[in-house]
PDB file of N, CA and C in Angstrom:
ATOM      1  N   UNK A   1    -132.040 -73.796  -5.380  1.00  0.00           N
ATOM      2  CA  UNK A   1    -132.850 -73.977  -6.563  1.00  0.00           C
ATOM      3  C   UNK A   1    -134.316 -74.019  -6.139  1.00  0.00           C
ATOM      4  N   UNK A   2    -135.236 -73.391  -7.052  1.00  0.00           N
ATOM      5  CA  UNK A   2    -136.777 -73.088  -6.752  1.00  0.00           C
ATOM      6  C   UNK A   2    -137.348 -74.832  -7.042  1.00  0.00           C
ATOM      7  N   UNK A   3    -137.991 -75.441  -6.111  1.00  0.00           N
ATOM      8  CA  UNK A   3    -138.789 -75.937  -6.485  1.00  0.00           C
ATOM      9  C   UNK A   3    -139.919 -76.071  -7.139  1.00  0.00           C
ATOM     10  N   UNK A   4    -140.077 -76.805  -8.075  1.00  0.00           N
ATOM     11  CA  UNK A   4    -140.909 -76.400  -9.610  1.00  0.00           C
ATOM     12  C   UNK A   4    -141.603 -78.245  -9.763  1.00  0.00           C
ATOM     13  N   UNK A   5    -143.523 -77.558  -9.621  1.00  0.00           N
ATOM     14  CA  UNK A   5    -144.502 -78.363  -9.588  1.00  0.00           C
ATOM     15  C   UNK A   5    -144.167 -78.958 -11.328  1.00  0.00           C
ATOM     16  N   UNK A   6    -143.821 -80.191 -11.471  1.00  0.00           N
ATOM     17  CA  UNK A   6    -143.746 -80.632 -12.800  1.00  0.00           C
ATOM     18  C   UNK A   6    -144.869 -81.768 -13.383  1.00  0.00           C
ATOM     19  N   UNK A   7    -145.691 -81.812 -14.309  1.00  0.00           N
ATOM     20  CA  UNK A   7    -146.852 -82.942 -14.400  1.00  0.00           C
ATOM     21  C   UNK A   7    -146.420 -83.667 -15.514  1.00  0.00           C
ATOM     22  N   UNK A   8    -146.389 -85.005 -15.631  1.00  0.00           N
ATOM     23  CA  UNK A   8    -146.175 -85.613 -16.658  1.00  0.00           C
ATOM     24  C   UNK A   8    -147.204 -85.452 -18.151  1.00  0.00           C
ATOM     25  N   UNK A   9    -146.666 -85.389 -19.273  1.00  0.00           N
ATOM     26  CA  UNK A   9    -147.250 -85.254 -19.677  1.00  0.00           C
ATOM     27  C   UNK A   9    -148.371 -86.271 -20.661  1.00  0.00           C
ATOM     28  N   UNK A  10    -148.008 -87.664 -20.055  1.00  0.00           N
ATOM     29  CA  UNK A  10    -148.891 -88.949 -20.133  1.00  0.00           C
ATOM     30  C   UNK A  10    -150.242 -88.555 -19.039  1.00  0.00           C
ATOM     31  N   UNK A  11    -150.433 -87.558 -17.885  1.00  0.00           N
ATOM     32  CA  UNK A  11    -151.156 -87.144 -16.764  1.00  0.00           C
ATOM     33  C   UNK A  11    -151.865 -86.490 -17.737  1.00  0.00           C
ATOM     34  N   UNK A  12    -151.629 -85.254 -17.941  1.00  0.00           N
ATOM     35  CA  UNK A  12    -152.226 -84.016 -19.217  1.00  0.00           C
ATOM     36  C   UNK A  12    -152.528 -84.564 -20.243  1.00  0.00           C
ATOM     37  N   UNK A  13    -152.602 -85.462 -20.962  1.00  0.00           N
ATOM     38  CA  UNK A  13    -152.895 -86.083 -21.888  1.00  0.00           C
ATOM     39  C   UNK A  13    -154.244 -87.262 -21.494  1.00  0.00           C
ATOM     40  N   UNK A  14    -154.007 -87.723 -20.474  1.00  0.00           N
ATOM     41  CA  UNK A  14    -155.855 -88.204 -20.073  1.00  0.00           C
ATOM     42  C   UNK A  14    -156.656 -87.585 -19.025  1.00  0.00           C
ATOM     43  N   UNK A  15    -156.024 -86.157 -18.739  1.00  0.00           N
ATOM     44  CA  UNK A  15    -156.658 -85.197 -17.897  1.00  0.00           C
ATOM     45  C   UNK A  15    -157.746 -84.705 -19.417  1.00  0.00           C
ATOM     46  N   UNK A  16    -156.909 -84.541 -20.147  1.00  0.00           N
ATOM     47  CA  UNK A  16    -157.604 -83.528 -21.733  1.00  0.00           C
ATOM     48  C   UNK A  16    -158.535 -85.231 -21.923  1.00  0.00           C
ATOM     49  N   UNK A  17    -158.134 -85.983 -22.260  1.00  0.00           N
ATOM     50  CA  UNK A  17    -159.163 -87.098 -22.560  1.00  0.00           C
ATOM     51  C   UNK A  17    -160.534 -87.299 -21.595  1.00  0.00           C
ATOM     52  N   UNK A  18    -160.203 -86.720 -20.534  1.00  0.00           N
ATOM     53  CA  UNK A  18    -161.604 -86.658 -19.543  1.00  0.00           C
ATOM     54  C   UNK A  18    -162.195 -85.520 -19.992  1.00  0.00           C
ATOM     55  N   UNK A  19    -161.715 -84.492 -20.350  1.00  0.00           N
ATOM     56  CA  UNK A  19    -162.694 -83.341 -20.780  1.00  0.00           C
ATOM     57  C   UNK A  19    -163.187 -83.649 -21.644  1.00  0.00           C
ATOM     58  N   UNK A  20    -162.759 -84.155 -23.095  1.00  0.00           N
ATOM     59  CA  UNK A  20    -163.696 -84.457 -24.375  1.00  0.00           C
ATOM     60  C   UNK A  20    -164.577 -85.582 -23.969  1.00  0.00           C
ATOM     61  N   UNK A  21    -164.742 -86.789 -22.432  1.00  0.00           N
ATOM     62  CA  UNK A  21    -165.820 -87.414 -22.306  1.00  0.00           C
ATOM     63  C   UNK A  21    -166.662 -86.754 -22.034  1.00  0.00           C
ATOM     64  N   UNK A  22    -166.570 -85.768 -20.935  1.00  0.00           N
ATOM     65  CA  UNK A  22    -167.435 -84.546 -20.930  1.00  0.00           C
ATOM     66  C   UNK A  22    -167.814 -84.003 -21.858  1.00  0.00           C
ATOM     67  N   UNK A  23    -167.326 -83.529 -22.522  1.00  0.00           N
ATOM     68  CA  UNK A  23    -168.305 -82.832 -23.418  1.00  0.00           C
ATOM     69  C   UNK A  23    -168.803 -83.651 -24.400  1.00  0.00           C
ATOM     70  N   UNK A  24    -168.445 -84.693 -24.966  1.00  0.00           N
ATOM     71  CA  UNK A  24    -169.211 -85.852 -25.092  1.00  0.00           C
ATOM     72  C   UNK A  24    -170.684 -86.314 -24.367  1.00  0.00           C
ATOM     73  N   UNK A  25    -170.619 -86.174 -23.135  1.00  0.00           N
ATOM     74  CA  UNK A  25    -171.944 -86.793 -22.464  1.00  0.00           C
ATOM     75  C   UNK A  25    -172.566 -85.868 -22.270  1.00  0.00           C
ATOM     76  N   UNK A  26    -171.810 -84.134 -22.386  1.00  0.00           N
ATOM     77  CA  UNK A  26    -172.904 -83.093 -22.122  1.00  0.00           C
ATOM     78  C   UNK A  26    -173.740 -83.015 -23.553  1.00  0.00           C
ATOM     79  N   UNK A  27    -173.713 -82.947 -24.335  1.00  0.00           N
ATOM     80  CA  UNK A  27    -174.079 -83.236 -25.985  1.00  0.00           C
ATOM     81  C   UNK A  27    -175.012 -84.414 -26.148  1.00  0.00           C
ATOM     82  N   UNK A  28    -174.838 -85.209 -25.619  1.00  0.00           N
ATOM     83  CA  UNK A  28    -175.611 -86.783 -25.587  1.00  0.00           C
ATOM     84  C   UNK A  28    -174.851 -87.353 -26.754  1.00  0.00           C
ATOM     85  N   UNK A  29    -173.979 -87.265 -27.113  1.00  0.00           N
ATOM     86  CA  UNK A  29    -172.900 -88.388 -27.976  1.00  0.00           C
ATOM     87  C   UNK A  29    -172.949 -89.738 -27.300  1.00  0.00           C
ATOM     88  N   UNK A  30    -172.788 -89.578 -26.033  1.00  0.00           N
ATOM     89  CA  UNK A  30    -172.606 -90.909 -25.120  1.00  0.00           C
ATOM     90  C   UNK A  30    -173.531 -91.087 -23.641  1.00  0.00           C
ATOM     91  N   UNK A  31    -173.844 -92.622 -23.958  1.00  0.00           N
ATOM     92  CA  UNK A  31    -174.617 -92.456 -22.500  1.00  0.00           C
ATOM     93  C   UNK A  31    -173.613 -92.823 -21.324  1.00  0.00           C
ATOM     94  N   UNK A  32    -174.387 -92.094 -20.187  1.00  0.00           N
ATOM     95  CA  UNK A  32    -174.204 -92.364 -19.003  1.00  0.00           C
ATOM     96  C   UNK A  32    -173.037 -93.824 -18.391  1.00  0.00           C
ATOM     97  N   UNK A  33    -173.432 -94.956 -19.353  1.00  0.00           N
ATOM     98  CA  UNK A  33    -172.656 -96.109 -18.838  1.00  0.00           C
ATOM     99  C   UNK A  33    -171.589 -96.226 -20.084  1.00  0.00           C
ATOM    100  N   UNK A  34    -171.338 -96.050 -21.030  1.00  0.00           N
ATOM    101  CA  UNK A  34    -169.989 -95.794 -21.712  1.00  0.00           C
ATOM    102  C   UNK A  34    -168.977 -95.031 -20.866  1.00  0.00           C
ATOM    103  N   UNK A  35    -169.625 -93.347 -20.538  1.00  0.00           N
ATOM    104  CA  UNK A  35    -168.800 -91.915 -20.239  1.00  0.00           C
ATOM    105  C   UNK A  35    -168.093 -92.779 -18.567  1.00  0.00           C
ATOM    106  N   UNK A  36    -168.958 -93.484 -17.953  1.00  0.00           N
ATOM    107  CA  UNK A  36    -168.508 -94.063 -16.454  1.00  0.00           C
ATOM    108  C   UNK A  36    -167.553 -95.275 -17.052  1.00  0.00           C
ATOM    109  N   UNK A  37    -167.915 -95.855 -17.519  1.00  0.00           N
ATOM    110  CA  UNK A  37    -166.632 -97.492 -17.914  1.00  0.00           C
ATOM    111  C   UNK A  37    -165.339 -96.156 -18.213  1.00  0.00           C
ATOM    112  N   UNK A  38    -165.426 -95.511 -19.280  1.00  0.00           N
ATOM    113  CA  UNK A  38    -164.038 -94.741 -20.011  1.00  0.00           C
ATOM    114  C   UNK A  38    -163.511 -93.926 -18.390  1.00  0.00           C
ATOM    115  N   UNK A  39    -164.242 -92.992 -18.444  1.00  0.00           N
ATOM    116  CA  UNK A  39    -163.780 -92.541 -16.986  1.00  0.00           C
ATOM    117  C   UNK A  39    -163.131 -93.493 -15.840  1.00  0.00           C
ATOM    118  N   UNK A  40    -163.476 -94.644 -15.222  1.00  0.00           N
ATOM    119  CA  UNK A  40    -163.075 -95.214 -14.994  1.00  0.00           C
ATOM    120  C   UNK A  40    -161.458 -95.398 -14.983  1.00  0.00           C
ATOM    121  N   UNK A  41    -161.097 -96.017 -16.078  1.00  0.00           N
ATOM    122  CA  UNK A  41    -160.480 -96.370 -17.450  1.00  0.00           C
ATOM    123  C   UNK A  41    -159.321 -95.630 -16.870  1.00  0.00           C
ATOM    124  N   UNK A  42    -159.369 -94.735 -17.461  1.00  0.00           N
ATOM    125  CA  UNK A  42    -158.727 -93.119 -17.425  1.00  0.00           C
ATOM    126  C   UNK A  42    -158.626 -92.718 -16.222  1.00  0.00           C
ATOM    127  N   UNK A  43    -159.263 -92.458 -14.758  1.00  0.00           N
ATOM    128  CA  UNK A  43    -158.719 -92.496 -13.594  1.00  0.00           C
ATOM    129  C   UNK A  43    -157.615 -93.800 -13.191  1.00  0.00           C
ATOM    130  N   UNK A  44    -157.823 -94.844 -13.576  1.00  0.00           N
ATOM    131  CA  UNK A  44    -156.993 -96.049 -13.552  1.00  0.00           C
ATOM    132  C   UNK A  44    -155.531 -95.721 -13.847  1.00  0.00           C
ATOM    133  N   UNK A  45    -155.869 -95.333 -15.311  1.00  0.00           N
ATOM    134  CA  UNK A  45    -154.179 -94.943 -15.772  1.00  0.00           C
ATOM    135  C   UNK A  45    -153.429 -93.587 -14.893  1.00  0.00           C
ATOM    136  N   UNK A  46    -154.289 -92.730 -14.512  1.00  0.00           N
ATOM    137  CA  UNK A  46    -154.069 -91.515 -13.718  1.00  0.00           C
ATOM    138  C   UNK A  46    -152.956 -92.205 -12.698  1.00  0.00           C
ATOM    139  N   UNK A  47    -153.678 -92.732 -12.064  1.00  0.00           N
ATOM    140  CA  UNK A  47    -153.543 -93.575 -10.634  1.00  0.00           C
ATOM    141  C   UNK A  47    -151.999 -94.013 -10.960  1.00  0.00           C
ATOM    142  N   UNK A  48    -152.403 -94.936 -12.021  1.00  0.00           N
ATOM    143  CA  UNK A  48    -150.730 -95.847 -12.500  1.00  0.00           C
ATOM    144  C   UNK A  48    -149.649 -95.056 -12.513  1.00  0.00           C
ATOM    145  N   UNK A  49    -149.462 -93.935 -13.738  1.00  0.00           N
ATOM    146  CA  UNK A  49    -148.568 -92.899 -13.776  1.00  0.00           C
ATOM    147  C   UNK A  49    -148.655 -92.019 -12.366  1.00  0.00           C
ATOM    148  N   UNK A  50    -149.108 -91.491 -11.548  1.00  0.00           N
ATOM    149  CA  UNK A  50    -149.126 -91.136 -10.535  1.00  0.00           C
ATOM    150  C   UNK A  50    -147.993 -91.930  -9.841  1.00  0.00           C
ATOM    151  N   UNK A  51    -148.081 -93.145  -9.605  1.00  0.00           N
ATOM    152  CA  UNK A  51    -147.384 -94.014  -8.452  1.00  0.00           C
ATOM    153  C   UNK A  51    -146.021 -94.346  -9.237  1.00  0.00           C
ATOM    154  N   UNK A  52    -145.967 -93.863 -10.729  1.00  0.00           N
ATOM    155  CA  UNK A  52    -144.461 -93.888 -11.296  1.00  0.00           C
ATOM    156  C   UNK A  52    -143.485 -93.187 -10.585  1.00  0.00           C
ATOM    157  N   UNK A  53    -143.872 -91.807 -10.346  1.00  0.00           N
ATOM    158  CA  UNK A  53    -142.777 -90.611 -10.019  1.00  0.00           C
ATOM    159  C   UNK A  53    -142.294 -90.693  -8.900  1.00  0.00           C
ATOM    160  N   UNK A  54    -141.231 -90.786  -9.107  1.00  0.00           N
ATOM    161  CA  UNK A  54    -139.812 -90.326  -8.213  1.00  0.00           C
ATOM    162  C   UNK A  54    -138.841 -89.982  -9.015  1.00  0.00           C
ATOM    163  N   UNK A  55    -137.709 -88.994  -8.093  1.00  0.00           N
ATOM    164  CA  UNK A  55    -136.854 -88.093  -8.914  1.00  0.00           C
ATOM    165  C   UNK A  55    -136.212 -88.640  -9.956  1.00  0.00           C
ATOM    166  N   UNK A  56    -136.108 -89.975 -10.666  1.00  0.00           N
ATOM    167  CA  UNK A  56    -135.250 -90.012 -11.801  1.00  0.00           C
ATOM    168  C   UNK A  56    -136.665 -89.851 -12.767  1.00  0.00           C
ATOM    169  N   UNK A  57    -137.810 -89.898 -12.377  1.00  0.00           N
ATOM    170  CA  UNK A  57    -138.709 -89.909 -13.247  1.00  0.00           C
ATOM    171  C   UNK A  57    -139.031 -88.447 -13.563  1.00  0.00           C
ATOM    172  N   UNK A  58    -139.353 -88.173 -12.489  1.00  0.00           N
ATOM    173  CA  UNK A  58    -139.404 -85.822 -12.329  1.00  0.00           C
ATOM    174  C   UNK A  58    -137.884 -85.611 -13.314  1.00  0.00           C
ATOM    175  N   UNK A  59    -137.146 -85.812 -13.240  1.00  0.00           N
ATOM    176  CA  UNK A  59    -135.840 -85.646 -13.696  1.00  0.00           C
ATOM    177  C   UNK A  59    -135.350 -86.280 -15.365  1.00  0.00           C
ATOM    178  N   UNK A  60    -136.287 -86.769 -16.021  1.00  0.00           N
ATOM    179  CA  UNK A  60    -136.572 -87.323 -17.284  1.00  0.00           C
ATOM    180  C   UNK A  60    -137.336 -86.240 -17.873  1.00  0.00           C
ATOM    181  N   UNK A  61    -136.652 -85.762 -19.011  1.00  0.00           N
ATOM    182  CA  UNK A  61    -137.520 -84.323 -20.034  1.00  0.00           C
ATOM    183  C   UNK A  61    -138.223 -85.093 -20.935  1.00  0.00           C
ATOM    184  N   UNK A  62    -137.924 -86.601 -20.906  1.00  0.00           N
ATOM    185  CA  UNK A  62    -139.038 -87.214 -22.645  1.00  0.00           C
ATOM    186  C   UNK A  62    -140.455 -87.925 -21.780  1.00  0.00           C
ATOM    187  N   UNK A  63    -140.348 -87.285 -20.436  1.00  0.00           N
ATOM    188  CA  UNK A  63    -141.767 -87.745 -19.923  1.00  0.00           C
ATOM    189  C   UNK A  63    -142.770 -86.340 -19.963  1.00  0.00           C
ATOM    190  N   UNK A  64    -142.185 -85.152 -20.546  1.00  0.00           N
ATOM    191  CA  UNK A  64    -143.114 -83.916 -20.090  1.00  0.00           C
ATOM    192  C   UNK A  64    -142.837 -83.542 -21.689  1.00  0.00           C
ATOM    193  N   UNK A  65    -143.213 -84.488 -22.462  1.00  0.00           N
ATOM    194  CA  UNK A  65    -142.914 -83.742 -24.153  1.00  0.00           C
ATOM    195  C   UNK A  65    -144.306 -84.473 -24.341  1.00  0.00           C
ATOM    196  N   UNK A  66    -145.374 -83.347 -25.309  1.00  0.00           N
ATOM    197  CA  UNK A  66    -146.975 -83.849 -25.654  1.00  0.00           C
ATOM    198  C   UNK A  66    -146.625 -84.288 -27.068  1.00  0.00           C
ATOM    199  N   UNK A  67    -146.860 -84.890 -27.341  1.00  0.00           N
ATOM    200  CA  UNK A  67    -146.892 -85.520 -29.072  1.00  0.00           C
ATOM    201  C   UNK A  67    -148.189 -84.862 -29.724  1.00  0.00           C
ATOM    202  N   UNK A  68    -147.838 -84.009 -30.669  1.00  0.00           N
ATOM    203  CA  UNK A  68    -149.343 -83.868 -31.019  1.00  0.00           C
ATOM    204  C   UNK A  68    -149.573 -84.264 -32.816  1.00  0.00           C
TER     205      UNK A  68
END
């Protein structure tokens, strides 16, 4: 069986939340010390879900479903 790169999709979901701070702070919606606290924030949770996965977790399909 092919091994197959799988990303959670709680990961993709504050990967996309870092882009709209960006373009948020490129616009001037937000300053400099909001866009850094949220960022922050949001690398934090990265980090968390990151250190979840192992194979019963890779191996769970209701962790790679996006709610939209």
């Amino acid at each position: 069986m092919e091994n197959i790169n799988k990303i959670p999709s709680k990961i993709i979901e504050t990967e996309i939340s870092i882009k709209l701070l960006e373009y948020l702070k490129n616009t001037s919606k937000i300053d400099d010390g909001m866009y850094n606290f949220c960022i922050n924030k949001l690398i934090c949770k990265i980090n968390l879900e990151k250190n979840k996965i192992d194979n019963d977790y890779i191996n769970n399909t209701s962790n790679y479903k996006i709610l939209t």
